[in-house]
PDB file of N, CA and C in Angstrom:
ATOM      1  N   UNK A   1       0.144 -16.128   8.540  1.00  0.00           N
ATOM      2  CA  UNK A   1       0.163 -15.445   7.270  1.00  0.00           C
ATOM      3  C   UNK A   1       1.020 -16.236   6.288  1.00  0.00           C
ATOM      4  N   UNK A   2       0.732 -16.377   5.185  1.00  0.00           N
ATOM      5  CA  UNK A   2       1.494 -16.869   4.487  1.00  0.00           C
ATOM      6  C   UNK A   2       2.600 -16.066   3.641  1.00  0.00           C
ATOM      7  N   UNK A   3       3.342 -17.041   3.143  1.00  0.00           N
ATOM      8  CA  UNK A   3       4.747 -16.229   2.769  1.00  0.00           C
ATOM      9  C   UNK A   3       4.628 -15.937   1.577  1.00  0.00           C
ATOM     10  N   UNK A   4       4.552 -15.054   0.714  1.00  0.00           N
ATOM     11  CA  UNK A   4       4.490 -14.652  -0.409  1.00  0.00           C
ATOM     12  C   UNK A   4       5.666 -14.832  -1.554  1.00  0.00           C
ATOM     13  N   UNK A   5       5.201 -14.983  -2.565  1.00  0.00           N
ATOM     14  CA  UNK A   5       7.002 -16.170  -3.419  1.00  0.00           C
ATOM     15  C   UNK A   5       7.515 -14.549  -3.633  1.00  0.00           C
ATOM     16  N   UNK A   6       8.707 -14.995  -4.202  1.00  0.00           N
ATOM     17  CA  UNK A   6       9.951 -14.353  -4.668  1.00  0.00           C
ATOM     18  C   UNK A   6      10.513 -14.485  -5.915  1.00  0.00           C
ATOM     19  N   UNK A   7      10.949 -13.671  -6.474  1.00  0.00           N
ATOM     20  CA  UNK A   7      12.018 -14.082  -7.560  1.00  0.00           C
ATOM     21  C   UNK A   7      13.388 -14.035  -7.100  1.00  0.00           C
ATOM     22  N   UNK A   8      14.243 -15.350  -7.569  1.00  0.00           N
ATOM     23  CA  UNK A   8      15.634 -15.104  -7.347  1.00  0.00           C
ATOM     24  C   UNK A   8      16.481 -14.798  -9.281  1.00  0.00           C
ATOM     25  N   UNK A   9      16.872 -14.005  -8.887  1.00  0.00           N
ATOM     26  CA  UNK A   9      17.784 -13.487 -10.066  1.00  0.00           C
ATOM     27  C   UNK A   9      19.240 -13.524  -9.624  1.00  0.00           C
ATOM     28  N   UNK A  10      20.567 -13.402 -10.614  1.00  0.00           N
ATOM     29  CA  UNK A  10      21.395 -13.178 -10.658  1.00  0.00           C
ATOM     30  C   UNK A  10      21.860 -11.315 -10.997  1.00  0.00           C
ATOM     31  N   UNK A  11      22.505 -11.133 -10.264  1.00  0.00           N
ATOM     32  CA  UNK A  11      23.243  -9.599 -11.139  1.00  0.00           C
ATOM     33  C   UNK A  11      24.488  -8.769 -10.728  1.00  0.00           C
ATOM     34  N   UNK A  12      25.056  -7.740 -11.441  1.00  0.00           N
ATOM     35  CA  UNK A  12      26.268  -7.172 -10.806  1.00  0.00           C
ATOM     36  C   UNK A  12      26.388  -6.664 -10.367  1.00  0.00           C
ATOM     37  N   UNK A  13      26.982  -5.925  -9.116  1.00  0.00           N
ATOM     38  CA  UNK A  13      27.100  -5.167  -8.451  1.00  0.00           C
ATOM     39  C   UNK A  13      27.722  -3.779  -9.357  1.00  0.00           C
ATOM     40  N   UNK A  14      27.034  -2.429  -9.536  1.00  0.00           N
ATOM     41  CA  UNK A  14      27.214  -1.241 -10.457  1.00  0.00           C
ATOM     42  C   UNK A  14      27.773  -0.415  -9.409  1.00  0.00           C
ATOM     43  N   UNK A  15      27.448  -0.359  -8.370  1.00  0.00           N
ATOM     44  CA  UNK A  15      27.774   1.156  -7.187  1.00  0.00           C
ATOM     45  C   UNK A  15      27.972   0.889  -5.885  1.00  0.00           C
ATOM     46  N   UNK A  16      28.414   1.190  -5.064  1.00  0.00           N
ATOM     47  CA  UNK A  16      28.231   1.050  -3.388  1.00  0.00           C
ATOM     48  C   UNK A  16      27.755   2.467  -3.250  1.00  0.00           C
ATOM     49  N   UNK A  17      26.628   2.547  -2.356  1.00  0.00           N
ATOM     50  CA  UNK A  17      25.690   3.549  -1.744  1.00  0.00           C
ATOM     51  C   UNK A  17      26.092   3.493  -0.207  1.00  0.00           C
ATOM     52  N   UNK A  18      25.562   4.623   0.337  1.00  0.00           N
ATOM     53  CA  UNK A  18      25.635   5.032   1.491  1.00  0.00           C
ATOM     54  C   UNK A  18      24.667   4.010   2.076  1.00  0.00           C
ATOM     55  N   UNK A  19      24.592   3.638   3.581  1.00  0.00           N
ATOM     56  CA  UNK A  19      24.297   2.554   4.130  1.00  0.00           C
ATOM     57  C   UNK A  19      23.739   1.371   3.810  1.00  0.00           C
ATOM     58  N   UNK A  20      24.857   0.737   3.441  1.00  0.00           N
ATOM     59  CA  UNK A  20      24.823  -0.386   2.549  1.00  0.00           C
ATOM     60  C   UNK A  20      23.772  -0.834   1.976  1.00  0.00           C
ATOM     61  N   UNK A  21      23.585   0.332   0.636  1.00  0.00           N
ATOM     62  CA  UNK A  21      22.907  -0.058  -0.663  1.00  0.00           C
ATOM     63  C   UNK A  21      23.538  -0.223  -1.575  1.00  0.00           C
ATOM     64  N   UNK A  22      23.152  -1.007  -3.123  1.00  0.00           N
ATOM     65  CA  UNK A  22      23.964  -1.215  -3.737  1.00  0.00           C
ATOM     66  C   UNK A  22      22.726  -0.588  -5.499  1.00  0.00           C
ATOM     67  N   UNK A  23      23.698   0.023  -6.403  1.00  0.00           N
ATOM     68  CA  UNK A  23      23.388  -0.173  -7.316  1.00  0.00           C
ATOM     69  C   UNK A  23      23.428  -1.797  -7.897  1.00  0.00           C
ATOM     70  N   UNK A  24      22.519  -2.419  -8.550  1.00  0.00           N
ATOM     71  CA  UNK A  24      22.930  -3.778  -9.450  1.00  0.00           C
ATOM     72  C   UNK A  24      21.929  -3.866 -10.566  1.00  0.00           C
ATOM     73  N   UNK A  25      22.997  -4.483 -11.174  1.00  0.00           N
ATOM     74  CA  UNK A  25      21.933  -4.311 -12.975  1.00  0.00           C
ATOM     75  C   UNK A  25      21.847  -6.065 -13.516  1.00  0.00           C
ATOM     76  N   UNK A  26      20.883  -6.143 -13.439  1.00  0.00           N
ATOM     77  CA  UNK A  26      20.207  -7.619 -13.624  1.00  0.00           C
ATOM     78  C   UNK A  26      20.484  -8.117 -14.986  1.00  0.00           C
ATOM     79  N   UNK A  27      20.391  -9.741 -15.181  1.00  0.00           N
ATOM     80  CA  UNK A  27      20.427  -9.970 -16.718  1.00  0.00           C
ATOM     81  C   UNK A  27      19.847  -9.382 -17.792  1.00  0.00           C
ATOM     82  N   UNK A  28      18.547  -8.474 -17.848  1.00  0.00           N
ATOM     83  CA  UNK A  28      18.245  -8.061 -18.629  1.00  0.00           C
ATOM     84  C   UNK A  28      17.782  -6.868 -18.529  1.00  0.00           C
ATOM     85  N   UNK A  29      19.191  -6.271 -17.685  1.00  0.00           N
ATOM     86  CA  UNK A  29      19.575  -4.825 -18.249  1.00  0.00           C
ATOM     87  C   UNK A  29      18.971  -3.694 -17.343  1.00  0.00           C
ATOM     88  N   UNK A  30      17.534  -4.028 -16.161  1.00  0.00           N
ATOM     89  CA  UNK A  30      17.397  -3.335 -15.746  1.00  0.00           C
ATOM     90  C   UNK A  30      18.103  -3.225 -14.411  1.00  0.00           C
ATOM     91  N   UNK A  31      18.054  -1.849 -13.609  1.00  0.00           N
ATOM     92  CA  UNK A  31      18.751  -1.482 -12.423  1.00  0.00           C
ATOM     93  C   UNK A  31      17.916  -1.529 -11.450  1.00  0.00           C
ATOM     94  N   UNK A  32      18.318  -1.786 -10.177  1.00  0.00           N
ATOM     95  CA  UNK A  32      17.176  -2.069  -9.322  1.00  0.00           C
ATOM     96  C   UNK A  32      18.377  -1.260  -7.740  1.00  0.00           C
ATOM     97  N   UNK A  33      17.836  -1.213  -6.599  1.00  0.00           N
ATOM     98  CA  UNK A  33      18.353  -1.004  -5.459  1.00  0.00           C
ATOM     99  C   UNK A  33      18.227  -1.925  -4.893  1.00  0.00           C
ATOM    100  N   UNK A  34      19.792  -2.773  -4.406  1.00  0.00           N
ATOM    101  CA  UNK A  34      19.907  -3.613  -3.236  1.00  0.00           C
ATOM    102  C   UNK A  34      20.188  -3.792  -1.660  1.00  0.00           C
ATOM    103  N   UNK A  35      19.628  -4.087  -0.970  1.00  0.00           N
ATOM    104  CA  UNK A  35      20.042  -3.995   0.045  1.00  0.00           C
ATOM    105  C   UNK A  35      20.870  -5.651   0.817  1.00  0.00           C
ATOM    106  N   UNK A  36      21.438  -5.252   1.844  1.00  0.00           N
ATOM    107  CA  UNK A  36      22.557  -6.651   2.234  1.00  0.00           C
ATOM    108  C   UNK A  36      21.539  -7.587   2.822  1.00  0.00           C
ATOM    109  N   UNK A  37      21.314  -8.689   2.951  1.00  0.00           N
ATOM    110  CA  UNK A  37      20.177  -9.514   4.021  1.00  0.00           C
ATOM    111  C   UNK A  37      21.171  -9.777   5.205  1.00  0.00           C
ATOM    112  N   UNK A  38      20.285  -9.908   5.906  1.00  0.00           N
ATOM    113  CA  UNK A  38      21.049  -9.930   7.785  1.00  0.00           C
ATOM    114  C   UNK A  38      22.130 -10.975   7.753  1.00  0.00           C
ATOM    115  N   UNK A  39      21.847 -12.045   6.735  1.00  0.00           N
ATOM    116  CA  UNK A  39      23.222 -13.096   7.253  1.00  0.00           C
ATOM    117  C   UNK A  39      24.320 -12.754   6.327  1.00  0.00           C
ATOM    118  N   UNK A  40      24.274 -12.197   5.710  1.00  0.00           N
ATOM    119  CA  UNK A  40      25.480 -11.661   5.314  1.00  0.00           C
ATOM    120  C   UNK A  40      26.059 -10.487   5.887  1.00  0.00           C
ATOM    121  N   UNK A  41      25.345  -9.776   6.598  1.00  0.00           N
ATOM    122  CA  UNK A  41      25.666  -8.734   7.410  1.00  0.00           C
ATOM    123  C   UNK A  41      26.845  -8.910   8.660  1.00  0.00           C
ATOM    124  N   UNK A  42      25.611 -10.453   9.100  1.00  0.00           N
ATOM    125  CA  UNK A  42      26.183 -11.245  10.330  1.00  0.00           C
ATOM    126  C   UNK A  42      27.360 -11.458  10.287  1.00  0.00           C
ATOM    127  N   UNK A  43      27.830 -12.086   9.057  1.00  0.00           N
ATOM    128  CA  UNK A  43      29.238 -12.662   8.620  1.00  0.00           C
ATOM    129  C   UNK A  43      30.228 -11.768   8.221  1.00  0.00           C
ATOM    130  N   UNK A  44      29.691 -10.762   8.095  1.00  0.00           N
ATOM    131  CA  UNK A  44      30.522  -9.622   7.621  1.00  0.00           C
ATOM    132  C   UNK A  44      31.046  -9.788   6.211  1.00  0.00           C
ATOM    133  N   UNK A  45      30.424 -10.024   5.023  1.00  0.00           N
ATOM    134  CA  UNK A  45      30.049 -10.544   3.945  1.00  0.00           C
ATOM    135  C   UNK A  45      30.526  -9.228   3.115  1.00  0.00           C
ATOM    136  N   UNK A  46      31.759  -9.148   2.559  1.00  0.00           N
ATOM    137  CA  UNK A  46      32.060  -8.103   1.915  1.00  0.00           C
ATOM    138  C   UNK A  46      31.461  -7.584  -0.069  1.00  0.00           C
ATOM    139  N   UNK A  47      31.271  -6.992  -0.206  1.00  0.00           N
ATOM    140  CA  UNK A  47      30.691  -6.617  -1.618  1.00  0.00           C
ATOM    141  C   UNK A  47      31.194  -5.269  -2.474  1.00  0.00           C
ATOM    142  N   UNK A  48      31.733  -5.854  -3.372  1.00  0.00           N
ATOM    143  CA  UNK A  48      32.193  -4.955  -3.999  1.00  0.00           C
ATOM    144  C   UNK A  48      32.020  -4.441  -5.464  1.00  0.00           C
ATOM    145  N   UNK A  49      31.956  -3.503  -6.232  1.00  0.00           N
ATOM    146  CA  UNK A  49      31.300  -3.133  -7.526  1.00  0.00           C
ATOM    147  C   UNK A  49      32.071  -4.287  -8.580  1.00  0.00           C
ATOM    148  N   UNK A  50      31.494  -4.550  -9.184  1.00  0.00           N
ATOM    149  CA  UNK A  50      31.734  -5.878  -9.963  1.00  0.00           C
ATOM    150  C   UNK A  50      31.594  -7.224  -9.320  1.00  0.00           C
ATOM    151  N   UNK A  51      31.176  -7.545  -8.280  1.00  0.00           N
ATOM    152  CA  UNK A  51      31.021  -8.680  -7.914  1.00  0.00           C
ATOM    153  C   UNK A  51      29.788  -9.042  -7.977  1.00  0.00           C
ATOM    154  N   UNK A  52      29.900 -10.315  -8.544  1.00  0.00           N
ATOM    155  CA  UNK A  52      28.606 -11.069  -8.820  1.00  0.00           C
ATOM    156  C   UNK A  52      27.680 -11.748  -7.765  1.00  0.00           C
ATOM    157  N   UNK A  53      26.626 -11.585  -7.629  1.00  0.00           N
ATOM    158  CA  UNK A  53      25.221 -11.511  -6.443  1.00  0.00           C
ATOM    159  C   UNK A  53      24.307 -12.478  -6.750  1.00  0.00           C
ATOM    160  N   UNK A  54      23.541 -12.910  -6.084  1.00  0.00           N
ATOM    161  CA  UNK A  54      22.254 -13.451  -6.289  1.00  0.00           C
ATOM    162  C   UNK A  54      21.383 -12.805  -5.185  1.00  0.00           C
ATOM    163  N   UNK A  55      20.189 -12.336  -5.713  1.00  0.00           N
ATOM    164  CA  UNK A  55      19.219 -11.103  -5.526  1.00  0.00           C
ATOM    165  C   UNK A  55      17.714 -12.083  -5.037  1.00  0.00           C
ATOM    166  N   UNK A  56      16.940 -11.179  -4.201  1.00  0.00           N
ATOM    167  CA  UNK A  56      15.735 -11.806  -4.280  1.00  0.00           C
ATOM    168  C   UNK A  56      14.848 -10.880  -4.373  1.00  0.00           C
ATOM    169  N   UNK A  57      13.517 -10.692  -5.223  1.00  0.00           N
ATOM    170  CA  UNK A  57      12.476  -9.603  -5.257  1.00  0.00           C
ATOM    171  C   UNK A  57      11.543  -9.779  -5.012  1.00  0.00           C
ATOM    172  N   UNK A  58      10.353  -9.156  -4.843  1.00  0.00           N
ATOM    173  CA  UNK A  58       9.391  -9.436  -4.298  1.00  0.00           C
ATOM    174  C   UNK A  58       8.777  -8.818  -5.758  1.00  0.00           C
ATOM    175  N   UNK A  59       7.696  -9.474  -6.156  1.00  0.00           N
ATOM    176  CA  UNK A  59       6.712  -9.384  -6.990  1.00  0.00           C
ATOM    177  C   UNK A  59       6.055  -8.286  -7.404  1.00  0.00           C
ATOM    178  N   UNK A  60       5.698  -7.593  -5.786  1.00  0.00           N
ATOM    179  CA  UNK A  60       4.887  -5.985  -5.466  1.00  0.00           C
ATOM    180  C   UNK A  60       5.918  -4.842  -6.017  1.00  0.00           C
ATOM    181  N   UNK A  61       6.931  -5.028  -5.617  1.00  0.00           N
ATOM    182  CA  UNK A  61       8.325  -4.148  -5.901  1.00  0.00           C
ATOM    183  C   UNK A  61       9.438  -4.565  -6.755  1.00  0.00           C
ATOM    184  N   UNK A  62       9.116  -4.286  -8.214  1.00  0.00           N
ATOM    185  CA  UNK A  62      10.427  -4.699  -8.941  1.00  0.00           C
ATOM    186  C   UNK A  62      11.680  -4.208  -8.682  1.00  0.00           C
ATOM    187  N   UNK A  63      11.524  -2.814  -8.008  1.00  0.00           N
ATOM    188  CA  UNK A  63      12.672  -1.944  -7.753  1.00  0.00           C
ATOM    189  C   UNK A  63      13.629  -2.286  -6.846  1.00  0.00           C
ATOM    190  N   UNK A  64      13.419  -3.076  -6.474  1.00  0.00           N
ATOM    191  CA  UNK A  64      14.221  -2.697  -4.902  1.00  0.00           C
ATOM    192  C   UNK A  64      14.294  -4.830  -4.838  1.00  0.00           C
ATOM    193  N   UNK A  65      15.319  -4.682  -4.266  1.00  0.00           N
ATOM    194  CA  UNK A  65      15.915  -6.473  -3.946  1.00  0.00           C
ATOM    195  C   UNK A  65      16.835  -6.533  -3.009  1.00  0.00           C
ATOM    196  N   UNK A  66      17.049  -7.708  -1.904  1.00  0.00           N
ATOM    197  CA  UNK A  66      17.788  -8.439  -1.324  1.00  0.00           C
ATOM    198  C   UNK A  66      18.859  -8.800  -1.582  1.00  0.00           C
ATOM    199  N   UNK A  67      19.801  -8.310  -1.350  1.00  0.00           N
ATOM    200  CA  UNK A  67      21.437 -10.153  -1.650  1.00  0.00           C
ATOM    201  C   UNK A  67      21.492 -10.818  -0.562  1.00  0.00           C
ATOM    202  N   UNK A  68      21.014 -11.788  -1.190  1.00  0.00           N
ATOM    203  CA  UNK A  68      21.140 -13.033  -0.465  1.00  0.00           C
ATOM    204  C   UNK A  68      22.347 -13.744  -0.483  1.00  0.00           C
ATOM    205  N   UNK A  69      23.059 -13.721  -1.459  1.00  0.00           N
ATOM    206  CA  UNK A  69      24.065 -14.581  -1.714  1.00  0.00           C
ATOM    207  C   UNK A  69      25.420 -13.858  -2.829  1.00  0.00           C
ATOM    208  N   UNK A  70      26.802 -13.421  -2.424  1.00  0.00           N
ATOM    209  CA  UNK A  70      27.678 -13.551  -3.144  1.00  0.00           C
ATOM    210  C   UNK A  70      28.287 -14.409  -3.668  1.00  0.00           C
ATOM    211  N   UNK A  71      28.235 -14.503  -5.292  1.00  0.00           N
ATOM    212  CA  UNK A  71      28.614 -15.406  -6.076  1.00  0.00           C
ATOM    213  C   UNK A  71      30.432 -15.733  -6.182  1.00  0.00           C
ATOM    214  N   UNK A  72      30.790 -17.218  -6.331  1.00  0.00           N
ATOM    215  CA  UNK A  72      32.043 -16.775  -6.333  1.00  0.00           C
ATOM    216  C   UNK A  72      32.614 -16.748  -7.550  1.00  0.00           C
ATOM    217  N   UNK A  73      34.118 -15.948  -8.314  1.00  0.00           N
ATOM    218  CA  UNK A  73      34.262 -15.962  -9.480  1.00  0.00           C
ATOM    219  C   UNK A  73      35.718 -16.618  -9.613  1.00  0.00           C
ATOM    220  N   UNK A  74      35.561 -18.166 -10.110  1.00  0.00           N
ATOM    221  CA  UNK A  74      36.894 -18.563 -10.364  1.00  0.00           C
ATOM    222  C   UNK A  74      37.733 -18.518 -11.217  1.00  0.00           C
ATOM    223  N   UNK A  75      38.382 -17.014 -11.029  1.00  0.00           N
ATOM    224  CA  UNK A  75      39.631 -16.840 -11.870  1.00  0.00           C
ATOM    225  C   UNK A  75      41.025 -16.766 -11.190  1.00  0.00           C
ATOM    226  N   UNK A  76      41.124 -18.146 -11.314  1.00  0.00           N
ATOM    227  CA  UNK A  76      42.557 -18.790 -10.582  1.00  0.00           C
ATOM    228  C   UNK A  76      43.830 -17.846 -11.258  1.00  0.00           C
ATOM    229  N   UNK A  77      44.751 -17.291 -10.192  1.00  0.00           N
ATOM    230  CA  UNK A  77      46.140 -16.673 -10.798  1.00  0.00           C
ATOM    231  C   UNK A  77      46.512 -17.256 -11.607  1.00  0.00           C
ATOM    232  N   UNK A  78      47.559 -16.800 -12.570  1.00  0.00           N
ATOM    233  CA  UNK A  78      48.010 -17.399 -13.718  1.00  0.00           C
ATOM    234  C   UNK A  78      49.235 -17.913 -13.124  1.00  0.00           C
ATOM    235  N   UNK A  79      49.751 -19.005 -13.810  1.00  0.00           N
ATOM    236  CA  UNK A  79      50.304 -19.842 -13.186  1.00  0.00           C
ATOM    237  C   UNK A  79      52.256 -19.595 -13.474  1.00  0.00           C
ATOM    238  N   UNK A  80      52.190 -18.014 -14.125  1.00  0.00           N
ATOM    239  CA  UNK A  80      53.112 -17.366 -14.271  1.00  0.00           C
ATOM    240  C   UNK A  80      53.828 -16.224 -13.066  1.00  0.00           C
ATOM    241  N   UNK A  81      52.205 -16.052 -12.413  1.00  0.00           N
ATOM    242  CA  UNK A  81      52.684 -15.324 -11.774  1.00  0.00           C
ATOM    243  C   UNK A  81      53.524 -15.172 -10.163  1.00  0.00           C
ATOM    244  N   UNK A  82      54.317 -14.890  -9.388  1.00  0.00           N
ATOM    245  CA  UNK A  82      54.532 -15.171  -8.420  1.00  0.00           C
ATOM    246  C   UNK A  82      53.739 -15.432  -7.462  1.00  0.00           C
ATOM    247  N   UNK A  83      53.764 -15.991  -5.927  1.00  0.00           N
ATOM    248  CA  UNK A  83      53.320 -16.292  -5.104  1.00  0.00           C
ATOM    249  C   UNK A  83      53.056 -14.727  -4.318  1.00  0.00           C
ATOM    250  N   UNK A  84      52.448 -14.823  -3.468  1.00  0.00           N
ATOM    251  CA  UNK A  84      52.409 -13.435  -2.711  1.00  0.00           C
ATOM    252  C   UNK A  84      53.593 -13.990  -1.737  1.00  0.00           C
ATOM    253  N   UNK A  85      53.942 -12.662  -1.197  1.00  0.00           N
ATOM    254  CA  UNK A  85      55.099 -12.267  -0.291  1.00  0.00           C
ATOM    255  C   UNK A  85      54.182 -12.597   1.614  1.00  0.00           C
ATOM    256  N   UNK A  86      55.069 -13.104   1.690  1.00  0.00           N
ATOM    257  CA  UNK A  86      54.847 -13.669   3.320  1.00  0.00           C
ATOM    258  C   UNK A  86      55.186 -12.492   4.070  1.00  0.00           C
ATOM    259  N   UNK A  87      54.382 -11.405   5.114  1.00  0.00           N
ATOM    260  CA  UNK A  87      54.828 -10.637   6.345  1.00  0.00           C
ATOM    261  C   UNK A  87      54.668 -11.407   7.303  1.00  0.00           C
ATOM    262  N   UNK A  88      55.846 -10.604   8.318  1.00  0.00           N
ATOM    263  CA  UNK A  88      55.955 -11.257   9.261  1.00  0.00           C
ATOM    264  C   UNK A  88      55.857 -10.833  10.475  1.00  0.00           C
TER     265      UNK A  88
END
């Protein structure tokens, strides 16, 4: 059978749902339901509301998408602020 294409989009994470679904609202504004893909599951791939995703959809179903991938967001501490505290 052949594999049918995909769209990959970017979007934010809006909600955490009960067994790991996610509200996320795409670049242009609409909301869709996400679910985790297995290798991030595997890894234990944490997600949290505001964190940035990359999504995959299927063509048949605009509603509903994959995360495939958590994006990372580099906002380095300010260089004012202290170090974290070492436990021991």
């Amino acid at each position: 059978m052949a594999e049918e294409p995909v769209i990959e989009l970017e979007g934010k994470i809006l909600q955490v749902l009960p067994g790991t679904m996610f509200r996320i609202e795409l670049p242009n504004k609409h909301v869709v339901l996400g679910r985790i893909s297995g290798r991030l599951r595997k890894n234990f791939i944490r997600i949290n509301p505001g964190d940035r995703v990359k999504v995959e959809m299927s063509p048949a179903d605009l509603t509903q998408a994959r995360i495939i991938f958590r994006l990372r967001d580099f906002n380095p501490r300010p260089m004012d602020a202290a170090p974290p505290k070492k436990r021991y």
